[in-house]
PDB file of N, CA and C in Angstrom:
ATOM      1  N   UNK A   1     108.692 109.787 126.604  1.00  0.00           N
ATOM      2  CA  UNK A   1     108.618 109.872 125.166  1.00  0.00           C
ATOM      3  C   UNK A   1     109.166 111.226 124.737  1.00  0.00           C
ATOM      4  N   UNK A   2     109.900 111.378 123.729  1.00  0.00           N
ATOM      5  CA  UNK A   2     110.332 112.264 123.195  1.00  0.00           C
ATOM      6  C   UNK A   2     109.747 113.118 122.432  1.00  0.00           C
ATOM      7  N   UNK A   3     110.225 114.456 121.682  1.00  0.00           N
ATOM      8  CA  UNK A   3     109.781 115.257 120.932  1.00  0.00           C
ATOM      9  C   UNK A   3     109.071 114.774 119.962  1.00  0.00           C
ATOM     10  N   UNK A   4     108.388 115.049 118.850  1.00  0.00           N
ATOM     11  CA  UNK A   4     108.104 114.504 117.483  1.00  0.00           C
ATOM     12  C   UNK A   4     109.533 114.500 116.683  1.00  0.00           C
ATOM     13  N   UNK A   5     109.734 114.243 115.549  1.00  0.00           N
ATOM     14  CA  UNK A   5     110.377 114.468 114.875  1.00  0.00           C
ATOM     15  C   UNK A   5     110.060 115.576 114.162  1.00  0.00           C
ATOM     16  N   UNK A   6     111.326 116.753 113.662  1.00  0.00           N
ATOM     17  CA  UNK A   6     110.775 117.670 112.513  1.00  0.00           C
ATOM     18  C   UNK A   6     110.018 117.259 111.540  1.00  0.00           C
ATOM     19  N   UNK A   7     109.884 116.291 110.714  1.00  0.00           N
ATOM     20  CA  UNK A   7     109.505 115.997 109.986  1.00  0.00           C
ATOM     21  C   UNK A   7     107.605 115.828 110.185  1.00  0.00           C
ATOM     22  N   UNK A   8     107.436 115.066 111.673  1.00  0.00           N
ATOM     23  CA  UNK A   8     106.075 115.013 111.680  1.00  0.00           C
ATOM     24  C   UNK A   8     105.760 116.205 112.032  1.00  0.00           C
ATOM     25  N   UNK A   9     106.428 117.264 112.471  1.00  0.00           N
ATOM     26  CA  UNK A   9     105.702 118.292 113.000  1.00  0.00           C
ATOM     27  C   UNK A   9     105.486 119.526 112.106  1.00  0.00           C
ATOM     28  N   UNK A  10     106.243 119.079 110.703  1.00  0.00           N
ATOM     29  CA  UNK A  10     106.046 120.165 109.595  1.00  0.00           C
ATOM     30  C   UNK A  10     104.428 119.535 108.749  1.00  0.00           C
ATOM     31  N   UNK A  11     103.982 120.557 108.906  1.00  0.00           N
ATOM     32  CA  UNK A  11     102.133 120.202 108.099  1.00  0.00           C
ATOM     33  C   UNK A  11     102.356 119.580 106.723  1.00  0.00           C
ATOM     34  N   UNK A  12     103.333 120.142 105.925  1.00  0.00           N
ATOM     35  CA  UNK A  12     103.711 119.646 104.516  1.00  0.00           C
ATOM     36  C   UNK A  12     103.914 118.786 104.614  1.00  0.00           C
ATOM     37  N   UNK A  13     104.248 117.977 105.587  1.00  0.00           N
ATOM     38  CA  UNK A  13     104.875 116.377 105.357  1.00  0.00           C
ATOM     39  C   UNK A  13     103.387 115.024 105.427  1.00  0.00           C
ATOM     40  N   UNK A  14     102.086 115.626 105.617  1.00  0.00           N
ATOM     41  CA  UNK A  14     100.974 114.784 105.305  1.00  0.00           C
ATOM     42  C   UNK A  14     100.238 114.727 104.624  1.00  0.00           C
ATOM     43  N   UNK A  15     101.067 116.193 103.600  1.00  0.00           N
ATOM     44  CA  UNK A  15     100.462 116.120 102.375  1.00  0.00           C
ATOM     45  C   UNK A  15     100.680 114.990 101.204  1.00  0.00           C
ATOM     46  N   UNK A  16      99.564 114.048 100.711  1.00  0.00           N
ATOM     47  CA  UNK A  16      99.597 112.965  99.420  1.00  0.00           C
ATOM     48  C   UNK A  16     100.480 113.520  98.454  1.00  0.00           C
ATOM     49  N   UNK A  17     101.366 112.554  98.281  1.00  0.00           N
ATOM     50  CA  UNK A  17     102.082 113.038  96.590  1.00  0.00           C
ATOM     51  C   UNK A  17     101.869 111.751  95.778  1.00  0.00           C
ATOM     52  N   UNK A  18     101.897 111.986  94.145  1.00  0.00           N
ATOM     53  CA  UNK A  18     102.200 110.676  93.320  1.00  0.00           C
ATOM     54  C   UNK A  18     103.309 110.364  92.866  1.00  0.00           C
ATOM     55  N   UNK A  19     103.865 109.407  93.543  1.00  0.00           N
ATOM     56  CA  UNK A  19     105.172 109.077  92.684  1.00  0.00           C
ATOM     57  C   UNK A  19     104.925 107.625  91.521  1.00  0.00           C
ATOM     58  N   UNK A  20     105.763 108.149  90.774  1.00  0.00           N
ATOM     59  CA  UNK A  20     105.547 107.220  89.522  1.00  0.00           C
ATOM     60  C   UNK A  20     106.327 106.306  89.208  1.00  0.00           C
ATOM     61  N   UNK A  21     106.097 104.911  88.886  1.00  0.00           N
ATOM     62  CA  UNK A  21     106.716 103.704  89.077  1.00  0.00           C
ATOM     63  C   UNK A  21     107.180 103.772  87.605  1.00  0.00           C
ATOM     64  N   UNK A  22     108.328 103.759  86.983  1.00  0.00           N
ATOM     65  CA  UNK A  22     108.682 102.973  85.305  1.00  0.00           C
ATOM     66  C   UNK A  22     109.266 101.983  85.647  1.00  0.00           C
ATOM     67  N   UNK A  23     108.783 101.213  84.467  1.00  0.00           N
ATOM     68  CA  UNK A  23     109.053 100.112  84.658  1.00  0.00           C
ATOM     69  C   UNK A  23     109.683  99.464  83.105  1.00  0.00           C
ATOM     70  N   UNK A  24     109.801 100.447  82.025  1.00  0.00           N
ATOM     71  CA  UNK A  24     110.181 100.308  81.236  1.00  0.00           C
ATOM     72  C   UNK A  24     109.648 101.078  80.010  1.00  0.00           C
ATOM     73  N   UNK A  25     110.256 101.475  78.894  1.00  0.00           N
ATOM     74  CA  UNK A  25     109.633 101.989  77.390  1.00  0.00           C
ATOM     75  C   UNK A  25     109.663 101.220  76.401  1.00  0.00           C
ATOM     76  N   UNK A  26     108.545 101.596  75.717  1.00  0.00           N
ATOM     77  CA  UNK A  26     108.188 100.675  74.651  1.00  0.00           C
ATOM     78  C   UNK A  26     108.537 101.890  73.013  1.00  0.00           C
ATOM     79  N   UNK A  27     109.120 101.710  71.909  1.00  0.00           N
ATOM     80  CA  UNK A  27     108.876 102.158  71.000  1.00  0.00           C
ATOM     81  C   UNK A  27     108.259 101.647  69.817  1.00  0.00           C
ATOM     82  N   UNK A  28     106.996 101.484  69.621  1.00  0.00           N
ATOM     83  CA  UNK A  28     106.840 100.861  68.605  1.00  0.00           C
ATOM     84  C   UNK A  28     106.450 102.152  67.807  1.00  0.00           C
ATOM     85  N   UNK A  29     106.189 101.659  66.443  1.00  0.00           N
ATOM     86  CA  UNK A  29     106.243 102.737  65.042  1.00  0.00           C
ATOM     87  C   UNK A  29     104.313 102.935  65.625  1.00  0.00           C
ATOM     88  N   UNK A  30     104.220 104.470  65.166  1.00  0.00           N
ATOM     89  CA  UNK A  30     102.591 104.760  64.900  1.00  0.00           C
ATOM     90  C   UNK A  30     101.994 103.768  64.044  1.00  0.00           C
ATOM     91  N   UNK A  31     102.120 103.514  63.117  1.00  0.00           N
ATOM     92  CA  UNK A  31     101.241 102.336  62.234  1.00  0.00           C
ATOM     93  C   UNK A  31     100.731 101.125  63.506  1.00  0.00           C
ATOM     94  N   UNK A  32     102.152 100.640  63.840  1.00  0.00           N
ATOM     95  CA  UNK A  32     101.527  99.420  65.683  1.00  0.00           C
ATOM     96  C   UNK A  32     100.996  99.915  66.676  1.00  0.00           C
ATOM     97  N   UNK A  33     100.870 101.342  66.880  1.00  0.00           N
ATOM     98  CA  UNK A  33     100.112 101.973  67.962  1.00  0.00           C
ATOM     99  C   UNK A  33      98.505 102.224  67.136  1.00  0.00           C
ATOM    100  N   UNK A  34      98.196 102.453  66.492  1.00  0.00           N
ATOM    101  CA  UNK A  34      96.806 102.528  65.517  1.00  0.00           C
ATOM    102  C   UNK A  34      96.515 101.188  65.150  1.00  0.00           C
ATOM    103  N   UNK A  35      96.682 100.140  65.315  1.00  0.00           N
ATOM    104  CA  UNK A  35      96.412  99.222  64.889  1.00  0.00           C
ATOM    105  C   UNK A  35      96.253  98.096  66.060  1.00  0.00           C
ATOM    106  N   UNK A  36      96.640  98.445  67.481  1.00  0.00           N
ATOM    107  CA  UNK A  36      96.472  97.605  68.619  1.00  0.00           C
ATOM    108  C   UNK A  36      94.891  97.432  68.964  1.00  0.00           C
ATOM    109  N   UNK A  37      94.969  96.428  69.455  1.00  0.00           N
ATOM    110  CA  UNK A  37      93.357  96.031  70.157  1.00  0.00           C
ATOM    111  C   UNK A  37      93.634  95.602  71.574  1.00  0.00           C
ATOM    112  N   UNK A  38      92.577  95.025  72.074  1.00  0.00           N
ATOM    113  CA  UNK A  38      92.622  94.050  73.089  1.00  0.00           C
ATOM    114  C   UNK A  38      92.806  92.875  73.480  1.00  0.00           C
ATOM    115  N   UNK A  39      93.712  92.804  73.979  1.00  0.00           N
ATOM    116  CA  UNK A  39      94.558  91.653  74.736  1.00  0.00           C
ATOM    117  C   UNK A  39      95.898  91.739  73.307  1.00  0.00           C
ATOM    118  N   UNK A  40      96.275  93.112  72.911  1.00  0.00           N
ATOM    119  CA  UNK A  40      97.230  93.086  72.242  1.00  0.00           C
ATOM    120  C   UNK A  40      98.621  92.915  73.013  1.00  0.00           C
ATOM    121  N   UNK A  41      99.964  93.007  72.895  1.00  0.00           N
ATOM    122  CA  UNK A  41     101.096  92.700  73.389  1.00  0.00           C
ATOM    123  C   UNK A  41     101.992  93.889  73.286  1.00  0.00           C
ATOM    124  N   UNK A  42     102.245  94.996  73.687  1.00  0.00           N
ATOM    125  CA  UNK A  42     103.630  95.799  73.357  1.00  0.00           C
ATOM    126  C   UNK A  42     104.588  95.655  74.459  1.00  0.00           C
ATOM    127  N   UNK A  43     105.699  95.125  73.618  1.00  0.00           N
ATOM    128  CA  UNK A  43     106.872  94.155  74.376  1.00  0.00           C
ATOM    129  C   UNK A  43     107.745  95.868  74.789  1.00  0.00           C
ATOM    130  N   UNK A  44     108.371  95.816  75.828  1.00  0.00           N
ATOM    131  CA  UNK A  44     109.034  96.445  76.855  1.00  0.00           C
ATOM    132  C   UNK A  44     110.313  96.362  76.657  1.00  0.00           C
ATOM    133  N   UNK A  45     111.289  97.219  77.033  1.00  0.00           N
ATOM    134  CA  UNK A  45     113.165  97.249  76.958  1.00  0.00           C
ATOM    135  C   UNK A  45     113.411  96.526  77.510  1.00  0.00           C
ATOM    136  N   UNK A  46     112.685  95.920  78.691  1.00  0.00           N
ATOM    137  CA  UNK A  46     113.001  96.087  79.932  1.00  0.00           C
ATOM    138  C   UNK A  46     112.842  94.522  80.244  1.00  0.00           C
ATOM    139  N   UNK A  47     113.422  93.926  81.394  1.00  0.00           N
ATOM    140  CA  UNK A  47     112.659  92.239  81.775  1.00  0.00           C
ATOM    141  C   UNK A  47     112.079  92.187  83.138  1.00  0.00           C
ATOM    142  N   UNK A  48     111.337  91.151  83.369  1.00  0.00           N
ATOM    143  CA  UNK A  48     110.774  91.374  84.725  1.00  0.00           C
ATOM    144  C   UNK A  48     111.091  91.155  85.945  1.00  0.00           C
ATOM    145  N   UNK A  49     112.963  91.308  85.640  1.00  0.00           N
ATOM    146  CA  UNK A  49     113.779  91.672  86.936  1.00  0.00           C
ATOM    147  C   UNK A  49     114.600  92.758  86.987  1.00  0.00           C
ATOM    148  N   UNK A  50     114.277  93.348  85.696  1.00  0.00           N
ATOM    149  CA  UNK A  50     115.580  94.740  86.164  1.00  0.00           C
ATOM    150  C   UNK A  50     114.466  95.836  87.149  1.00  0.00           C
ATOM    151  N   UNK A  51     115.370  96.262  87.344  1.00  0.00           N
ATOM    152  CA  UNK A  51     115.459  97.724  88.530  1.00  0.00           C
ATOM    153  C   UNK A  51     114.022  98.358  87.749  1.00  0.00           C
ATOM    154  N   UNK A  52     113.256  98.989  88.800  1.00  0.00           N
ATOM    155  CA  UNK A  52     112.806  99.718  88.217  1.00  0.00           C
ATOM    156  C   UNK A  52     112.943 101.141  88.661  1.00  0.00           C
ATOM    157  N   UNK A  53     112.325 102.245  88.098  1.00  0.00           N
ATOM    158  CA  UNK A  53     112.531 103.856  88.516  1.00  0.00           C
ATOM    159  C   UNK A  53     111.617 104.717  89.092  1.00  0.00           C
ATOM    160  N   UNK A  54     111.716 105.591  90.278  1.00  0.00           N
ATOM    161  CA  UNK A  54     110.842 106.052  90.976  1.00  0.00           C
ATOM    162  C   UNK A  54     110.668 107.387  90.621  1.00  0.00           C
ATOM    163  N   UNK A  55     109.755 107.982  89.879  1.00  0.00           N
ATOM    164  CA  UNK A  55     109.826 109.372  89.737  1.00  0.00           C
ATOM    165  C   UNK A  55     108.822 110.289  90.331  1.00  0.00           C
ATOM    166  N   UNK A  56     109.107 111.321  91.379  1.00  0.00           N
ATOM    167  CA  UNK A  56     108.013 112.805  91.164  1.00  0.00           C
ATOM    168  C   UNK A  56     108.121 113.488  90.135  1.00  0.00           C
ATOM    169  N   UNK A  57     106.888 113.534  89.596  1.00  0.00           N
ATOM    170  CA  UNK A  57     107.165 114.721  88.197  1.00  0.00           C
ATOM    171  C   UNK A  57     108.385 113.870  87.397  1.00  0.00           C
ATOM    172  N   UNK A  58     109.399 114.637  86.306  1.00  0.00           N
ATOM    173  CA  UNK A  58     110.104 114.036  85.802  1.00  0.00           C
ATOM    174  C   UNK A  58     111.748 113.852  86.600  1.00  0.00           C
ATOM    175  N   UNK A  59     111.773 113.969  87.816  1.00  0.00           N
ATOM    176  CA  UNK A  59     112.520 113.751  88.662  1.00  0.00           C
ATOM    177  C   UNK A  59     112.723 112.318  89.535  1.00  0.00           C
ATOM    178  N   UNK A  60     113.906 111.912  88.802  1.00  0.00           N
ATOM    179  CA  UNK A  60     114.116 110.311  89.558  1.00  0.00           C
ATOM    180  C   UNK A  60     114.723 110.874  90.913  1.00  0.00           C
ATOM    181  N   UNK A  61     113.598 109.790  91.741  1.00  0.00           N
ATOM    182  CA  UNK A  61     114.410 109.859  93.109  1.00  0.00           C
ATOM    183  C   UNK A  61     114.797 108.639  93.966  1.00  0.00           C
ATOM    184  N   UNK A  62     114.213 107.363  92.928  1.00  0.00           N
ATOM    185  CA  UNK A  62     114.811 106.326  93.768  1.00  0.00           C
ATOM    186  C   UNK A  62     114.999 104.940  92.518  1.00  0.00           C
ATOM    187  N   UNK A  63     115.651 103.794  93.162  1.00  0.00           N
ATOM    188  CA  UNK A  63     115.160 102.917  92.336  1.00  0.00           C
ATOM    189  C   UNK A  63     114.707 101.520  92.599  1.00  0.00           C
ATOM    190  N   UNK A  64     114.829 100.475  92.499  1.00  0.00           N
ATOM    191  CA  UNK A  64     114.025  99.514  93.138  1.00  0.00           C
ATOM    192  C   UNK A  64     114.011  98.428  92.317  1.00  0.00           C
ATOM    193  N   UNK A  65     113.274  97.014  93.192  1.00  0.00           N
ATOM    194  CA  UNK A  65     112.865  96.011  92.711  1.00  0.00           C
ATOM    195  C   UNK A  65     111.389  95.866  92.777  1.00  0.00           C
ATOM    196  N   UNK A  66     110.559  95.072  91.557  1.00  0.00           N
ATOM    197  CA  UNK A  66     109.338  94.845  91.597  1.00  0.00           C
ATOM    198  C   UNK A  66     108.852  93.877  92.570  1.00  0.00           C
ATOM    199  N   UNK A  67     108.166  93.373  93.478  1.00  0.00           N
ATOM    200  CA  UNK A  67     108.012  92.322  94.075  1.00  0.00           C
ATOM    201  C   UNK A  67     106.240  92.825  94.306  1.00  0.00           C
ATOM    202  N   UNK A  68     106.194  91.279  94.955  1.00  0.00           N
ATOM    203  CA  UNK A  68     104.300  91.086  95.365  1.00  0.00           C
ATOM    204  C   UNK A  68     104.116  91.161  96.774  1.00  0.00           C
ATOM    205  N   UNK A  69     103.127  92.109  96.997  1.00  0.00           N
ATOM    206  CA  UNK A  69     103.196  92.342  98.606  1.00  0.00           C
ATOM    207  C   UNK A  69     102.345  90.872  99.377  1.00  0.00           C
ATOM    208  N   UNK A  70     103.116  90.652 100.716  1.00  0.00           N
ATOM    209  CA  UNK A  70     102.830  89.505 101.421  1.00  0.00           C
ATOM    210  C   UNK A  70     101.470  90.029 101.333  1.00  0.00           C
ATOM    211  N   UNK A  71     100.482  88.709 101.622  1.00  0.00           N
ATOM    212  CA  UNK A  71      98.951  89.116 102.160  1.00  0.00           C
ATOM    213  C   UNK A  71      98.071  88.947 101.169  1.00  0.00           C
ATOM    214  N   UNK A  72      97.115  89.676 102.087  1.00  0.00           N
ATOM    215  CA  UNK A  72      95.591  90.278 100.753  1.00  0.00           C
ATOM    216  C   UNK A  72      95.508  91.616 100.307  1.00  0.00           C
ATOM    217  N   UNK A  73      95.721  91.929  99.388  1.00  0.00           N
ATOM    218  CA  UNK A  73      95.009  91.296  98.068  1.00  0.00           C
ATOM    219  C   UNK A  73      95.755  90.606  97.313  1.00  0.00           C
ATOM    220  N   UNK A  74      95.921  89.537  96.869  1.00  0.00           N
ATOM    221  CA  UNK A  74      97.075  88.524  96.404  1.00  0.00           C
ATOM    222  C   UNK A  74      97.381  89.726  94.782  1.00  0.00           C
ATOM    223  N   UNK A  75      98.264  88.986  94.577  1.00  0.00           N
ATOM    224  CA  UNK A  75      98.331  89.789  93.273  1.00  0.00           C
ATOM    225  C   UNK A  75      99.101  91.449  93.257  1.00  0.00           C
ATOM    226  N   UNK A  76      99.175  92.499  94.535  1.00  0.00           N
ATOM    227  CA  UNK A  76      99.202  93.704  95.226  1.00  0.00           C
ATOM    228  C   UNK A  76     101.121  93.622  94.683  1.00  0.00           C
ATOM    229  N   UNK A  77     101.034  94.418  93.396  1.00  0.00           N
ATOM    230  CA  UNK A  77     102.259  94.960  93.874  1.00  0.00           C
ATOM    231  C   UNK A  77     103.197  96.165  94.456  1.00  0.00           C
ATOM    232  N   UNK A  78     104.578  96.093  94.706  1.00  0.00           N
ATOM    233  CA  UNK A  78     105.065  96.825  95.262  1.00  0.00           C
ATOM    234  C   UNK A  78     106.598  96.933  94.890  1.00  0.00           C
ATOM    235  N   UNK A  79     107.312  98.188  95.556  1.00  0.00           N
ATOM    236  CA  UNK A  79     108.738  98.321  95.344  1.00  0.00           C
ATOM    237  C   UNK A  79     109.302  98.326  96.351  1.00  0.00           C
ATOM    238  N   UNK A  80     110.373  97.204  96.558  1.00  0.00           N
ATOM    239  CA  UNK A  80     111.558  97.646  97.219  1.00  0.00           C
ATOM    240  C   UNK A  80     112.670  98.500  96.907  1.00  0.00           C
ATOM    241  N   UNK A  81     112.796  99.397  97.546  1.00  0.00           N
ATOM    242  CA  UNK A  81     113.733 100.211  97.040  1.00  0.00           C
ATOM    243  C   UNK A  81     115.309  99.785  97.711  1.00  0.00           C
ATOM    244  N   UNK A  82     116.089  99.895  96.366  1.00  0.00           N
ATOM    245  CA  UNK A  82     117.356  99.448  96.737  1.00  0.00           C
ATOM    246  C   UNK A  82     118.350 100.881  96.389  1.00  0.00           C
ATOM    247  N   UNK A  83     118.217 101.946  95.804  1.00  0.00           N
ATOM    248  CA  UNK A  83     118.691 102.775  95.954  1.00  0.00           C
ATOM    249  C   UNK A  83     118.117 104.320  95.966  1.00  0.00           C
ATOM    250  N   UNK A  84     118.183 104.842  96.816  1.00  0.00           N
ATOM    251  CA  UNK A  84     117.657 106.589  97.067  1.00  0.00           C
ATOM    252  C   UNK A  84     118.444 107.540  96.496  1.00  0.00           C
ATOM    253  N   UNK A  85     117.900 108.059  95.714  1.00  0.00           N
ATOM    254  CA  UNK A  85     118.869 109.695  95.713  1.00  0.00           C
ATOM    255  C   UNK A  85     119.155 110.369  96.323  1.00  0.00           C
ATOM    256  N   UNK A  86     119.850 111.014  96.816  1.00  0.00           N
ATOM    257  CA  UNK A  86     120.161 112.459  97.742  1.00  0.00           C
ATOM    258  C   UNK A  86     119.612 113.492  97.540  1.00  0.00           C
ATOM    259  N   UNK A  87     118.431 114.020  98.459  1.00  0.00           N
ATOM    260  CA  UNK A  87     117.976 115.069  98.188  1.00  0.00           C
ATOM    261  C   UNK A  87     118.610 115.704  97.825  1.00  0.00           C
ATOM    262  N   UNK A  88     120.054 116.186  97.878  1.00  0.00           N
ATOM    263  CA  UNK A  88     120.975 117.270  97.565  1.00  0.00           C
ATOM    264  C   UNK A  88     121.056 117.139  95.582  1.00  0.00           C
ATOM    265  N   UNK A  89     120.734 116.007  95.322  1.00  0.00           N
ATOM    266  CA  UNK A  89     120.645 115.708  93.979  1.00  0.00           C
ATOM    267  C   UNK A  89     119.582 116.083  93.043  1.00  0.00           C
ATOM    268  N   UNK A  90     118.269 116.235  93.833  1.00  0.00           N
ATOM    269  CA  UNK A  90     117.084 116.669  93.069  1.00  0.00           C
ATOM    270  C   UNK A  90     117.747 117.985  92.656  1.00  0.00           C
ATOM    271  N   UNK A  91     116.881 118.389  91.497  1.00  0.00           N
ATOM    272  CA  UNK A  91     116.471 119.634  90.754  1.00  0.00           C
ATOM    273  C   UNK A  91     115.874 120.378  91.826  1.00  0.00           C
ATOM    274  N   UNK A  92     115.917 122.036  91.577  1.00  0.00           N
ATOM    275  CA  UNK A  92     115.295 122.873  92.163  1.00  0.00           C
ATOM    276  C   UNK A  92     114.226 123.534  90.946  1.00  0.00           C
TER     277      UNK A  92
END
């Protein structure tokens, strides 16, 4: 068996991060945001097959499809990612 990889052997790399799924924006006027209830509707740009966007912080780093993960818990979703950024592309 071989070395580790750099990657497992740097401590930073088991540190938890949140990355953030969009999946679309909504603009409705303040008057429809003050006036929503429950089981209200705010319709999306977006449909429930386009791409969606992977962000740390306000930094896109990937993008993807929505899909339902095989298994339990039925319902469990997830992203396939169909395109990565280049680290060389992030912000510093």
């Amino acid at each position: 068996m071989g070395d580790p990889s750099p990657v497992s052997r740097n401590p930073i790399a088991s540190v938890p991060i949140e990355v953030t799924i969009s999946v679309g924006k909504a603009r409705p006027y303040i008057r429809d945001l003050l006036s929503l209830e429950e089981n209200a509707i705010l319709p999306l740009d977006s449909r429930i097959d386009d791409p969606v966007e992977l962000y740390i912080g306000d930094q896109l780093i990937a993008r993807g499809d929505l899909q339902e993960m095989p298994g339990e818990p039925k319902g469990q979703l997830a992203v396939r990612l169909t395109h990565v950024l280049d680290a060389a592309a992030f912000k510093t």
